[in-house]
C-alpha atoms as a PDB file:
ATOM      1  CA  UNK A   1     -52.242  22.395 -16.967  1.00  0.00           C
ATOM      2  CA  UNK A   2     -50.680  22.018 -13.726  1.00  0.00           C
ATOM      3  CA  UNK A   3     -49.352  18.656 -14.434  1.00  0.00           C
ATOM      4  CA  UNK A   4     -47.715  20.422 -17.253  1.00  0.00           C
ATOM      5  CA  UNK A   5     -45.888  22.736 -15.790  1.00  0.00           C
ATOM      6  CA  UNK A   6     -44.609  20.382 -13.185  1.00  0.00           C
ATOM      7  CA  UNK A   7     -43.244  18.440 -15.865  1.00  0.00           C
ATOM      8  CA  UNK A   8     -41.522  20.710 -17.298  1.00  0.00           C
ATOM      9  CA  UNK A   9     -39.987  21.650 -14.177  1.00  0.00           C
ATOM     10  CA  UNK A  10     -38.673  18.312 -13.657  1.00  0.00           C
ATOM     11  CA  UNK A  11     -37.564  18.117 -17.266  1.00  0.00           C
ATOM     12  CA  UNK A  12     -35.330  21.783 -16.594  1.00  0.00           C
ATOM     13  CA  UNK A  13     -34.210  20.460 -13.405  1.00  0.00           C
ATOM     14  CA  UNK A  14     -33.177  16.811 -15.154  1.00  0.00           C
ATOM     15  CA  UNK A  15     -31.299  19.033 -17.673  1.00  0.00           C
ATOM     16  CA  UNK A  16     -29.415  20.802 -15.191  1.00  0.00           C
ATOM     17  CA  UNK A  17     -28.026  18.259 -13.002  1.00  0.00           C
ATOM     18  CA  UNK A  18     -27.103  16.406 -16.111  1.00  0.00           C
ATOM     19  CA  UNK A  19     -25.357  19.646 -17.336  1.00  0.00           C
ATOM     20  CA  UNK A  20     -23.700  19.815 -14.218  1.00  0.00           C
ATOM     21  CA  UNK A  21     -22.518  16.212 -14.230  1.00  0.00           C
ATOM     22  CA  UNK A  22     -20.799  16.312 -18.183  1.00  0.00           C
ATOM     23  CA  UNK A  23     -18.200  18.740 -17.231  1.00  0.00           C
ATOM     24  CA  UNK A  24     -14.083  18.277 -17.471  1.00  0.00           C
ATOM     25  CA  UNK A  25     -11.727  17.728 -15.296  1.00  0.00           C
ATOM     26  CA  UNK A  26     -11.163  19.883 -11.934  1.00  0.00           C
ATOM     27  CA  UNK A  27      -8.114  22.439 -12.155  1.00  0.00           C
ATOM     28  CA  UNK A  28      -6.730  20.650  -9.439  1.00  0.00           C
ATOM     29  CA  UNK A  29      -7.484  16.957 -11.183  1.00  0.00           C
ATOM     30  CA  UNK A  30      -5.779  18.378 -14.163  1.00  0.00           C
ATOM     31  CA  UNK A  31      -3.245  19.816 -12.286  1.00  0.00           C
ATOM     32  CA  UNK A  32      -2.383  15.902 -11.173  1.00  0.00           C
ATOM     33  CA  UNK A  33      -2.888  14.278 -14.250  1.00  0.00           C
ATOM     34  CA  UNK A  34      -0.518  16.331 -16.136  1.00  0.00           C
ATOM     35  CA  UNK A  35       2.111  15.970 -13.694  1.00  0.00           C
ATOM     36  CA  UNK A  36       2.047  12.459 -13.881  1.00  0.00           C
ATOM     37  CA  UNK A  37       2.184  12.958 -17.763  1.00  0.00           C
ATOM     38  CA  UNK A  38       5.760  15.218 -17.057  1.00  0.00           C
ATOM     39  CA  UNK A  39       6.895  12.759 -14.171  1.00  0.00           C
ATOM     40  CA  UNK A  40       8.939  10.612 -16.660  1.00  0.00           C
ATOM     41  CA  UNK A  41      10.123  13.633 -18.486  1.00  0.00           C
ATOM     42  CA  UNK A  42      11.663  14.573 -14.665  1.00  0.00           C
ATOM     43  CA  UNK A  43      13.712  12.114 -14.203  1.00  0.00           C
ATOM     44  CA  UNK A  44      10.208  10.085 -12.757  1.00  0.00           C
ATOM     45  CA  UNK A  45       9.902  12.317  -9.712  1.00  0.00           C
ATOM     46  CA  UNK A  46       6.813  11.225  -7.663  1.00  0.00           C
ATOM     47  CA  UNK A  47       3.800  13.326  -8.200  1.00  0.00           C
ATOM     48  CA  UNK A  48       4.583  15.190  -4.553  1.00  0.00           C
ATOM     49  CA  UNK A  49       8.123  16.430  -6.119  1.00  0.00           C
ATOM     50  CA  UNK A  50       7.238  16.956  -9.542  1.00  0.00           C
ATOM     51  CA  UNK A  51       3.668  19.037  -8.020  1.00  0.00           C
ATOM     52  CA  UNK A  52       6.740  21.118  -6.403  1.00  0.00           C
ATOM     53  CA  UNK A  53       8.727  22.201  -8.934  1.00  0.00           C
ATOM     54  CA  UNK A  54       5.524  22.885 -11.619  1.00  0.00           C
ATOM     55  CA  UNK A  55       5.523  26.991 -10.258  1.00  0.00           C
ATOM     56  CA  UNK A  56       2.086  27.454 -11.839  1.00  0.00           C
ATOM     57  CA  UNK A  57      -0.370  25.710 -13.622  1.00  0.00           C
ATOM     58  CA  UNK A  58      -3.932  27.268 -14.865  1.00  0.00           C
ATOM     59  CA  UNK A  59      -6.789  25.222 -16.778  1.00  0.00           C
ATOM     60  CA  UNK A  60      -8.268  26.812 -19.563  1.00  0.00           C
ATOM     61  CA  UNK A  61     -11.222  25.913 -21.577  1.00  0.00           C
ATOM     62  CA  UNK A  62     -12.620  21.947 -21.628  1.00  0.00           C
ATOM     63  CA  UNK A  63     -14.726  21.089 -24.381  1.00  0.00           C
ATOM     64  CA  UNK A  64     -16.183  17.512 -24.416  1.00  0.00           C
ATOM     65  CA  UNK A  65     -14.014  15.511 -26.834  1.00  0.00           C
ATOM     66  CA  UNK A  66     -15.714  14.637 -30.395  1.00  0.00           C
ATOM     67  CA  UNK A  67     -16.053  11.136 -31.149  1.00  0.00           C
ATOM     68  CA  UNK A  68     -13.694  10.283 -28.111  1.00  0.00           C
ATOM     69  CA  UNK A  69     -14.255   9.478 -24.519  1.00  0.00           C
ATOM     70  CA  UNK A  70     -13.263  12.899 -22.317  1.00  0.00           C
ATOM     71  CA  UNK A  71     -12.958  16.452 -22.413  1.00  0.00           C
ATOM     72  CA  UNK A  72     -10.081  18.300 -24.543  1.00  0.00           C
ATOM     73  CA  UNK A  73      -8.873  21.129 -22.242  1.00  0.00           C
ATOM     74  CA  UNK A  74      -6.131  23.710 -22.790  1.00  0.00           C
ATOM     75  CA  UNK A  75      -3.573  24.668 -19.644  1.00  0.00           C
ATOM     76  CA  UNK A  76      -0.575  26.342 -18.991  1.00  0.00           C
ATOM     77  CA  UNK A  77       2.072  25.055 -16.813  1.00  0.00           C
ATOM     78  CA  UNK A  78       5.053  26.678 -15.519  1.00  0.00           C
ATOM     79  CA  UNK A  79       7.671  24.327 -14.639  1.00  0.00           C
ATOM     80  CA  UNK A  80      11.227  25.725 -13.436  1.00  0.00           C
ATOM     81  CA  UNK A  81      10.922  29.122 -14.788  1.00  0.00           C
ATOM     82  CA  UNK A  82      10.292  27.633 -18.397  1.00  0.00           C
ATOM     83  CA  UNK A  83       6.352  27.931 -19.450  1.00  0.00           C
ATOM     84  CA  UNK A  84       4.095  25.696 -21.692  1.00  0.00           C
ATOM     85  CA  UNK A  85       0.776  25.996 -22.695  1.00  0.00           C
ATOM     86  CA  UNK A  86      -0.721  22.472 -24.436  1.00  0.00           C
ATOM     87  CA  UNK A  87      -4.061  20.877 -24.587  1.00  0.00           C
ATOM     88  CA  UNK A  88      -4.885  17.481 -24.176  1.00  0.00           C
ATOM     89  CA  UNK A  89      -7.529  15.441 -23.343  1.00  0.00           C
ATOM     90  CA  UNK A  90      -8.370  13.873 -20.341  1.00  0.00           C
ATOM     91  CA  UNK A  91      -9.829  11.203 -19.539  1.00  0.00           C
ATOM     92  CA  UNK A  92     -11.807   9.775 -15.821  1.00  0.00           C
ATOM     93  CA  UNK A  93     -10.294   6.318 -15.138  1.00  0.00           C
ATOM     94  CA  UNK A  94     -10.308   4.205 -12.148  1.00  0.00           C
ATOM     95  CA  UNK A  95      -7.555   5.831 -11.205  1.00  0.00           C
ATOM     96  CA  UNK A  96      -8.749   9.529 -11.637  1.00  0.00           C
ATOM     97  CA  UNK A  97      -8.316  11.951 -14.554  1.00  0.00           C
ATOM     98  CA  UNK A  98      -5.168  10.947 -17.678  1.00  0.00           C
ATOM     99  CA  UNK A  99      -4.366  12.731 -19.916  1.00  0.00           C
ATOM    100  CA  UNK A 100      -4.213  11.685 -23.311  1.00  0.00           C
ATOM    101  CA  UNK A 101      -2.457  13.369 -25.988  1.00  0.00           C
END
């Protein structure tokens, strides 16, 4: 009996650390990968500029992407005064999160 309930213990506690581990992208990780998305739409500012001029940006809801490697997340950016809300998903590389419309 007591053997049981240890292992289901460690099975709960297995489940939660994986949990924790299959989430999206950071607000702040997002907020980077989608200004290197827009960089080439400004002119190919460098991430530092472009983080600048992007007045807000929020990270809605991630959902882990069907079929596809990633999570697809909703955001809203201000950039300049003008606003856009999108979704995309993004993706962990080796050289942090992409997004990938």
């Amino acid at each position: 009996m007591k053997a049981n309930i240890i292992r289901s213990f460690l099975v709960a506690a297995s489940c939660l650390v994986l949990a924790a581990c299959s989430k999206g992208p950071s607000e702040s990780d997002a907020r980077d990968a989608v200004s290197q998305q827009l960089a080439p739409l400004m002119g190919g500012a460098q991430n530092d500029a472009l983080t600048k001029v992007m007045d807000t940006f929020t990270l809605g809801e991630c959902k882990e992407a069907n079929g596809l490697p990633g999570y697809v997340c909703t955001y809203s950016v201000t950039v300049n005064g003008a606003p856009l809300n999108d979704e995309g998903r993004f993706v962990k590389t080796d050289n942090g999160w992409q997004v990938i419309k």
